[in-house]
C-alpha atoms as a PDB file:
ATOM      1  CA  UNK A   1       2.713   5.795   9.632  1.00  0.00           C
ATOM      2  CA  UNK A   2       1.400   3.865   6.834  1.00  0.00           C
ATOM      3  CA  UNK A   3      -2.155   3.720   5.313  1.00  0.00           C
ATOM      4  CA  UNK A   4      -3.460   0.451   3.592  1.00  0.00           C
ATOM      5  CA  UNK A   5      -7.030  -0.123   1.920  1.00  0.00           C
ATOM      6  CA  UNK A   6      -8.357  -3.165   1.469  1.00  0.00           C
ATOM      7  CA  UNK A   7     -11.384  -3.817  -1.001  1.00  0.00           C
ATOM      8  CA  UNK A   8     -13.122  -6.548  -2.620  1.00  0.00           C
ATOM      9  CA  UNK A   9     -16.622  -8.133  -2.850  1.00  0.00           C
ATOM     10  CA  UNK A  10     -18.402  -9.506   0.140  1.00  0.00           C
ATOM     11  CA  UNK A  11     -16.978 -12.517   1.066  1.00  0.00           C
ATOM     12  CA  UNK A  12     -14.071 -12.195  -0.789  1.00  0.00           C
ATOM     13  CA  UNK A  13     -11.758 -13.216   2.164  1.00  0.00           C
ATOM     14  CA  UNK A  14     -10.624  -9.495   2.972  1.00  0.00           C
ATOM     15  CA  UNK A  15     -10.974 -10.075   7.181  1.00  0.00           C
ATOM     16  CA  UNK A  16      -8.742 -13.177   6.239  1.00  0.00           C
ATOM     17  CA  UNK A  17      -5.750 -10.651   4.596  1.00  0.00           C
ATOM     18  CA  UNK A  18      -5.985  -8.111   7.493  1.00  0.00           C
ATOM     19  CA  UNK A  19      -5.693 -10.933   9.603  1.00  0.00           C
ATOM     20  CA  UNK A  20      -2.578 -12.497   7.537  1.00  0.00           C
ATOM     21  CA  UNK A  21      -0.912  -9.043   7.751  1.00  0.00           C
ATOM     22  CA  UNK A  22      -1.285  -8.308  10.923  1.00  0.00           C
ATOM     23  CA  UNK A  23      -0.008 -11.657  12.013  1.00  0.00           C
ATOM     24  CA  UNK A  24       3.165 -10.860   9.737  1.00  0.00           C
ATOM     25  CA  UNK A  25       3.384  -7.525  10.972  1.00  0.00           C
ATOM     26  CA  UNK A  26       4.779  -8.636  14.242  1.00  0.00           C
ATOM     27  CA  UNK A  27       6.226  -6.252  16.182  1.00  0.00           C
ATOM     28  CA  UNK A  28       4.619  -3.460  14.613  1.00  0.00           C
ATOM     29  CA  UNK A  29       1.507  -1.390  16.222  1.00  0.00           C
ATOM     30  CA  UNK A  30      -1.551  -1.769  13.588  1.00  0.00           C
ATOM     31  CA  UNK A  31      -5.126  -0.517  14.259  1.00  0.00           C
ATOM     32  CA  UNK A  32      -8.110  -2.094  11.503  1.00  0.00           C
ATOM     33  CA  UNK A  33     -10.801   0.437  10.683  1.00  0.00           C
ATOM     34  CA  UNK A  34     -13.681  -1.390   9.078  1.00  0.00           C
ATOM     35  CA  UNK A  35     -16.014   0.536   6.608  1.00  0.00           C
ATOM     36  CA  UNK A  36     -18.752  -1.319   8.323  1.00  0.00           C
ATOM     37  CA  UNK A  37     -18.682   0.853  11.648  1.00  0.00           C
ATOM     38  CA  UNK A  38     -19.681   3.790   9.592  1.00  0.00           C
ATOM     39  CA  UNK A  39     -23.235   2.508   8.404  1.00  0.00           C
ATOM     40  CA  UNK A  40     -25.506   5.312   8.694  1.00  0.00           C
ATOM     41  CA  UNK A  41     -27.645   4.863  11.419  1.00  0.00           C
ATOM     42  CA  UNK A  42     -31.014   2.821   9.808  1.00  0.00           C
ATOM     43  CA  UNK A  43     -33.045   2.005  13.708  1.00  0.00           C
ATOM     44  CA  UNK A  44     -35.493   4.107  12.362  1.00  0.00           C
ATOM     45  CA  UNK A  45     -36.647   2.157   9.225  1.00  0.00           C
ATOM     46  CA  UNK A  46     -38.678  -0.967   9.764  1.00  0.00           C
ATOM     47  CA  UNK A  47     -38.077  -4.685   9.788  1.00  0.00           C
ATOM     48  CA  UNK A  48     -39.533  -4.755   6.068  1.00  0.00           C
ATOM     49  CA  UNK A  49     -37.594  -1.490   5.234  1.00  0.00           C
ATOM     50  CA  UNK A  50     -34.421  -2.941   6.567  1.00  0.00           C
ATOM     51  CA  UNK A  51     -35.247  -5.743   4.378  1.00  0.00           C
ATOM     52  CA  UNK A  52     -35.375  -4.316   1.115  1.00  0.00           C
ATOM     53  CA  UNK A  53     -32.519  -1.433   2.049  1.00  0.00           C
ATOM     54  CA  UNK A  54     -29.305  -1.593   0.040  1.00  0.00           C
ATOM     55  CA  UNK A  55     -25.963  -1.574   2.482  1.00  0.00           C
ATOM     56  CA  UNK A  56     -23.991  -2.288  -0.806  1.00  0.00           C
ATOM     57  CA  UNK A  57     -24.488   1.779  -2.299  1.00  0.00           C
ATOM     58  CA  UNK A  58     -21.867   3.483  -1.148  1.00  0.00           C
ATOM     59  CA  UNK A  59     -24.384   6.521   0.208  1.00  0.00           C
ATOM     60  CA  UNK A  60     -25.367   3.664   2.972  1.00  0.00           C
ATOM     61  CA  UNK A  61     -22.070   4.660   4.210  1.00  0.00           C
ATOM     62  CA  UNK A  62     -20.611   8.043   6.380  1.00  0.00           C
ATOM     63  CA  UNK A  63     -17.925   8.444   4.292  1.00  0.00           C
ATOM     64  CA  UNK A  64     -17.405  12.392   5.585  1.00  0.00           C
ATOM     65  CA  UNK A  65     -16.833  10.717   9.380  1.00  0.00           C
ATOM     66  CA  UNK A  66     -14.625   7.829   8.090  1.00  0.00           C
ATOM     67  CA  UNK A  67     -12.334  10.280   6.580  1.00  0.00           C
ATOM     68  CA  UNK A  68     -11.828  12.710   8.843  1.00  0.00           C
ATOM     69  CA  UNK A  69     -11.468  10.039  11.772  1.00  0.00           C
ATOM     70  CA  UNK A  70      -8.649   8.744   9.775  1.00  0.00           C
ATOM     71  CA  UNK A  71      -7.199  11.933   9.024  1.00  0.00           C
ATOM     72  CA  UNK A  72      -7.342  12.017  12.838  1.00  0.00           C
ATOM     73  CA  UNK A  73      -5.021   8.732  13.449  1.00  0.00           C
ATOM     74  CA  UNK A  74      -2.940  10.163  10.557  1.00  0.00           C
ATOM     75  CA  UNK A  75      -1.963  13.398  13.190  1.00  0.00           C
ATOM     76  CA  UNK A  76      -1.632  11.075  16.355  1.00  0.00           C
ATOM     77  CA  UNK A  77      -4.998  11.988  17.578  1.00  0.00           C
ATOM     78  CA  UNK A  78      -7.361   9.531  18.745  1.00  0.00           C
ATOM     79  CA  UNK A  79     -10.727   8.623  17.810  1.00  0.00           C
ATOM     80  CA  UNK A  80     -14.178   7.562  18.922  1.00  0.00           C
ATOM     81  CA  UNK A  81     -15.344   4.990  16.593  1.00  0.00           C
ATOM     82  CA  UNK A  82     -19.094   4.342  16.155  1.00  0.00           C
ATOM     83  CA  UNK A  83     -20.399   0.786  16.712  1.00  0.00           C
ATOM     84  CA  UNK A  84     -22.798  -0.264  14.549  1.00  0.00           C
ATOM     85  CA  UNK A  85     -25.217  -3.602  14.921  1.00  0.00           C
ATOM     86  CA  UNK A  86     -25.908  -5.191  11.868  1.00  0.00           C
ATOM     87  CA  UNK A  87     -28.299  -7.317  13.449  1.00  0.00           C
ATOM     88  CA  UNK A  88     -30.563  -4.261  14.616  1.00  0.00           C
ATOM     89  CA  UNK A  89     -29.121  -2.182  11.917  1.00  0.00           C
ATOM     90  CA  UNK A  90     -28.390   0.917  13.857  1.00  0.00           C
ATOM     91  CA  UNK A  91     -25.565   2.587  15.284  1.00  0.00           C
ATOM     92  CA  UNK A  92     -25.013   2.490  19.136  1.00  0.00           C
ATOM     93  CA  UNK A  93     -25.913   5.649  21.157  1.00  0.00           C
ATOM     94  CA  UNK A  94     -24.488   4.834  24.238  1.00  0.00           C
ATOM     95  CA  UNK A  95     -21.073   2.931  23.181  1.00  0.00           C
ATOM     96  CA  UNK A  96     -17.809   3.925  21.062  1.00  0.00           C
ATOM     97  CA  UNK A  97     -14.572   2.030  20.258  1.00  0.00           C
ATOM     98  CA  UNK A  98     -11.518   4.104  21.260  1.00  0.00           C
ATOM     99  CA  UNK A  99      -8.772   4.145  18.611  1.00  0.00           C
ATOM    100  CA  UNK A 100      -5.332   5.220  19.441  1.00  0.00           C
ATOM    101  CA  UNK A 101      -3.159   6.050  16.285  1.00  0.00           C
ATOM    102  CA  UNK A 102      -0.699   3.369  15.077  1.00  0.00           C
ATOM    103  CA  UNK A 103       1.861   2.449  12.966  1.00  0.00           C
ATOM    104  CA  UNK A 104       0.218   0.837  10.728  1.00  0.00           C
ATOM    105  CA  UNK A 105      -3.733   1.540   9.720  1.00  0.00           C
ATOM    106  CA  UNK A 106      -5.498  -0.981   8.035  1.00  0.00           C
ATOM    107  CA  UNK A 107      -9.137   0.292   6.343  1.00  0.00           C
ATOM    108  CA  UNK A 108     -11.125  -2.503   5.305  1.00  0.00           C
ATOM    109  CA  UNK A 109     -14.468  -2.515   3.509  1.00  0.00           C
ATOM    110  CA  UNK A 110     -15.881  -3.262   0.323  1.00  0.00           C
ATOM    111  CA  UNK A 111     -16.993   0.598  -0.784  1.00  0.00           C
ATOM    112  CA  UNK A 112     -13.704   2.090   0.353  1.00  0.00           C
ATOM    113  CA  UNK A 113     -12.371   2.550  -3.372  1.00  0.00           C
ATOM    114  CA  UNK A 114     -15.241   4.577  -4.499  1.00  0.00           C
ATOM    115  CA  UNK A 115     -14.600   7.386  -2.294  1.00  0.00           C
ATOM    116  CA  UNK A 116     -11.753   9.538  -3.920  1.00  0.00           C
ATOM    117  CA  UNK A 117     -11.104  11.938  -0.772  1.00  0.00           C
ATOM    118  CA  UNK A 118     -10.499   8.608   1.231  1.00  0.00           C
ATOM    119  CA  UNK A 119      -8.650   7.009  -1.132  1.00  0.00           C
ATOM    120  CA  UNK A 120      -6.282  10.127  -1.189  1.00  0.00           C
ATOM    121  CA  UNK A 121      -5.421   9.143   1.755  1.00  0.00           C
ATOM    122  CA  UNK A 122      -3.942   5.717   1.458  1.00  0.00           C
ATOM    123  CA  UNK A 123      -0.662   4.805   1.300  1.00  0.00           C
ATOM    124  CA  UNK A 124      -1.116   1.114  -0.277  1.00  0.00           C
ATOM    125  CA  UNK A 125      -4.183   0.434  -1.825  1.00  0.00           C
ATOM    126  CA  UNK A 126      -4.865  -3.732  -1.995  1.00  0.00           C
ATOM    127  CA  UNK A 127      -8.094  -5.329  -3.773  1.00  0.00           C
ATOM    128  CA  UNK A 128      -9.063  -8.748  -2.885  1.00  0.00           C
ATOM    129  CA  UNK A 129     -10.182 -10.871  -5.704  1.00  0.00           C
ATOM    130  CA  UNK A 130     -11.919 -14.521  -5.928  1.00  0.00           C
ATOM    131  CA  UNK A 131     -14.626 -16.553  -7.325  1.00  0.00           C
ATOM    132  CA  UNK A 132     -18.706 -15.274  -7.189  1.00  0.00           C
ATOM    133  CA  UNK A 133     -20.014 -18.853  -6.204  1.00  0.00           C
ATOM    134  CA  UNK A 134     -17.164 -18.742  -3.707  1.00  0.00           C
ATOM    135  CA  UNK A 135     -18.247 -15.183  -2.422  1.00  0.00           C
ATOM    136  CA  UNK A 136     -21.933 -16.517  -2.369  1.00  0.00           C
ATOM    137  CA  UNK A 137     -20.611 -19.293   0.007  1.00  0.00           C
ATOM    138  CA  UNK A 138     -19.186 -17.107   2.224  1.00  0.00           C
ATOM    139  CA  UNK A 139     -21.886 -14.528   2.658  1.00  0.00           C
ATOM    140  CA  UNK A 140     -24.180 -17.138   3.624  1.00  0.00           C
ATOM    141  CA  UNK A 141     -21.849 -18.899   6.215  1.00  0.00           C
ATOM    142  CA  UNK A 142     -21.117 -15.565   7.894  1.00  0.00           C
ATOM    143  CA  UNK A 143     -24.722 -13.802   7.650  1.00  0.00           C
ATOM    144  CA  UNK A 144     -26.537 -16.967   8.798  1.00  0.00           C
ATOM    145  CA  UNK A 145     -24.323 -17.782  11.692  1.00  0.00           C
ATOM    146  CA  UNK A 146     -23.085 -14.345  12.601  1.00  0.00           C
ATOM    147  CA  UNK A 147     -26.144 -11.327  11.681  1.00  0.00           C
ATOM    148  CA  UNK A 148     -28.981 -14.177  12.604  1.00  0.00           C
ATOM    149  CA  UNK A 149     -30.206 -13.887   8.918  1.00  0.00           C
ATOM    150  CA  UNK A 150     -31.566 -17.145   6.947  1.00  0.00           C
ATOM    151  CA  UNK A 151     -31.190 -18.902   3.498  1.00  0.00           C
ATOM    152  CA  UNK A 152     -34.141 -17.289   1.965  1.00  0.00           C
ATOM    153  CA  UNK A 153     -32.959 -13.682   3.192  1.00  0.00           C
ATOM    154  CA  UNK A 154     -29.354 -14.430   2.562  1.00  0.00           C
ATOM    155  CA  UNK A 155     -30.275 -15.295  -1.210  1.00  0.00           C
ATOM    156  CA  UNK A 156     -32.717 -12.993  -2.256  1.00  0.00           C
ATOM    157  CA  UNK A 157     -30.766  -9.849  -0.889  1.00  0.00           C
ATOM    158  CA  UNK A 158     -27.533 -11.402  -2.670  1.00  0.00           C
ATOM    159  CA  UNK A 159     -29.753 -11.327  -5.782  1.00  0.00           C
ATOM    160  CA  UNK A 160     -31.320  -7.932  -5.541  1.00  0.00           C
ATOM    161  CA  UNK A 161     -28.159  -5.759  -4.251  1.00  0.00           C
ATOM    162  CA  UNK A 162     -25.140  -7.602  -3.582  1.00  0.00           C
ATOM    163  CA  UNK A 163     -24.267  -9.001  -6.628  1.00  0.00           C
ATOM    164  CA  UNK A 164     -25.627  -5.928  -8.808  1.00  0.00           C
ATOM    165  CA  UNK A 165     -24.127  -3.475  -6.347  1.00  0.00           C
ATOM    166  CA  UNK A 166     -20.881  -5.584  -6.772  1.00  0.00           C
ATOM    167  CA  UNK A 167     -20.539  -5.176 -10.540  1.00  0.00           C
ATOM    168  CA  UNK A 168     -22.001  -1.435 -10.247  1.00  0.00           C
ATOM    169  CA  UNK A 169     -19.622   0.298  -7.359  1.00  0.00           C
ATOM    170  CA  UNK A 170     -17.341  -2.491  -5.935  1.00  0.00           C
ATOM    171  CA  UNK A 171     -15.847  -4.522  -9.031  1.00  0.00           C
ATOM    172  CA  UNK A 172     -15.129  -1.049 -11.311  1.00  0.00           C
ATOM    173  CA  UNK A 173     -13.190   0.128  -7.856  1.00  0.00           C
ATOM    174  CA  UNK A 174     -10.487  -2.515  -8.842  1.00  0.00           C
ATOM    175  CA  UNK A 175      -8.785  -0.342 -11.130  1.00  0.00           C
ATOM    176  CA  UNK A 176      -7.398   1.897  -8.336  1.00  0.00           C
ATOM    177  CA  UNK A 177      -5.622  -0.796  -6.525  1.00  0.00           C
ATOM    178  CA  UNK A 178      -2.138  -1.223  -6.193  1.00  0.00           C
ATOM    179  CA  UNK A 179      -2.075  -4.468  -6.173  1.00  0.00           C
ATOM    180  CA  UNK A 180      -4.972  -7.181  -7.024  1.00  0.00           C
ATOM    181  CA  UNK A 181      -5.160 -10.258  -4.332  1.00  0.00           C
ATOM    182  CA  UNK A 182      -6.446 -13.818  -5.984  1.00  0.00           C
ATOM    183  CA  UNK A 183      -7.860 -16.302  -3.458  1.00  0.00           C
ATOM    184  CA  UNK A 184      -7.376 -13.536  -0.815  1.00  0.00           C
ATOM    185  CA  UNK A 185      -5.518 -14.639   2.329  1.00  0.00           C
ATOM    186  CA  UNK A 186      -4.927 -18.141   1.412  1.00  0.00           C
ATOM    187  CA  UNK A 187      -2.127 -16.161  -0.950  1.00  0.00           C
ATOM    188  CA  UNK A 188       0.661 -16.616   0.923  1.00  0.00           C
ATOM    189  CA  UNK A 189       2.803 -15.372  -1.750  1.00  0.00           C
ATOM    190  CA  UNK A 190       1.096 -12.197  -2.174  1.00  0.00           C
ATOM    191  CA  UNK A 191       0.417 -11.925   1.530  1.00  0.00           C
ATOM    192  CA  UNK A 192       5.005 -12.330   1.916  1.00  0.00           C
ATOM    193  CA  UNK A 193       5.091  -9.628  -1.211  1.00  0.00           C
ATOM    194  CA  UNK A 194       3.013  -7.172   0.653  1.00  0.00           C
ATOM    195  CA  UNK A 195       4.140  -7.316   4.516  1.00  0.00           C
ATOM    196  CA  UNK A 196       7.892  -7.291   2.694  1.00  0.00           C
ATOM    197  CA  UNK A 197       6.511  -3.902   0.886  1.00  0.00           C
ATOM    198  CA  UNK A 198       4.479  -2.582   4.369  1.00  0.00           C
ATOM    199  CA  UNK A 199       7.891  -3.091   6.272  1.00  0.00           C
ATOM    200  CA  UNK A 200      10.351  -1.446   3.501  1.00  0.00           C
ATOM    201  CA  UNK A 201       7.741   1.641   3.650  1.00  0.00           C
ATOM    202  CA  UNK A 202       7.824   1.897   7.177  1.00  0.00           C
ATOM    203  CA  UNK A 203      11.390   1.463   6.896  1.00  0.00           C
ATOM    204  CA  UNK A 204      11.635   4.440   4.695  1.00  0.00           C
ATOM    205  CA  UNK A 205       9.032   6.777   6.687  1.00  0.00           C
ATOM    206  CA  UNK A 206      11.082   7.004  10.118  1.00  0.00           C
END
């Protein structure tokens, strides 16, 4: 079993490396475990509270669930996953993804470096890089269409805590990857580089 992070700033193009992995890694069993399913649980703030909350610190996240979920997959046990809404910004009560354990586990988010007991537990630790207007782009595209959000939302939340949050927590977490992505999964030389490295180290572990 291998363990790969995957960091970087919102928007970076992270969902579009997991994606270009996994698609390489054919033939292998890989399971994704986004950082965004452990949210804490924020249905009991208000629209305007929701509004003004920062998702970007890393104590928005359960990082003490996250890690011992994986540390579950890691021992072939498997997990109930919380679903969270961004949208309604809460965690489900009633619903849970079931995760078996896999080959290959893929944790993707853009906090994950700055938690040292869950880095620990990665095997390959992968940071992807690009472009703040490009980032900016993206985070609208995806909020607007996707978490019902509009311009004026989109760009004044950027501007109060994605971008500071970004060069605070998220860009200072680069120094702990393994290996730095530029122009995420559109790299197909880093994306070849890597799966050749993921298959080698599975290789090596049976």
């Amino acid at each position: 079993m291998l363990v790969i992070g995957i960091a970087g700033g919102s928007g970076s193009g992270k969902t579009t490396v997991v994606k270009a992995i996994t698609e390489k890694l054919h033939g292998k069993s890989v399971v994704v475990i986004p950082q965004d399913s452990y949210y804490k649980d924020s249905s009991d703030l208000s629209d305007e509270e929701k509004r003004v909350h920062n998702f970007d610190h890393p104590d928005a996240i359960e990082w003490e669930l996250l890690c011992s979920q994986l540390e579950d997959l890691k021992h072939g046990k498997t997990i109930r996953q919380p679903v969270y809404s961004f949208i309604s910004c809460a965690r489900s009560k009633t619903e849970v993804k079931v995760v078996e354990p896999a080959e290959v586990i893929i944790i993707e988010g853009i906090l994950i470096f700055t938690c040292k007991e869950l880095r620990e537990q990665m095997d390959i630790k992968l940071f992807v890089d690009a472009d703040d207007d490009d980032r900016l782009m993206r985070v609208m595209a995806r909020d607007i269409s996707e978490r019902g959000k509009d311009v004026h939302w989109v760009i004044e939340r950027y501007s109060r805590t994605v971008k500071p949050m970004y060069l605070q927590f998220i860009e200072p977490s680069k120094r702990y990857a393994d290996i730095i992505i530029p122009q995420g999964g559109h790299n197909k030389v880093a994306i070849d580089m890597i799966t050749a490295t993921v298959e080698k180290s599975l290789t090596e572990h049976v």
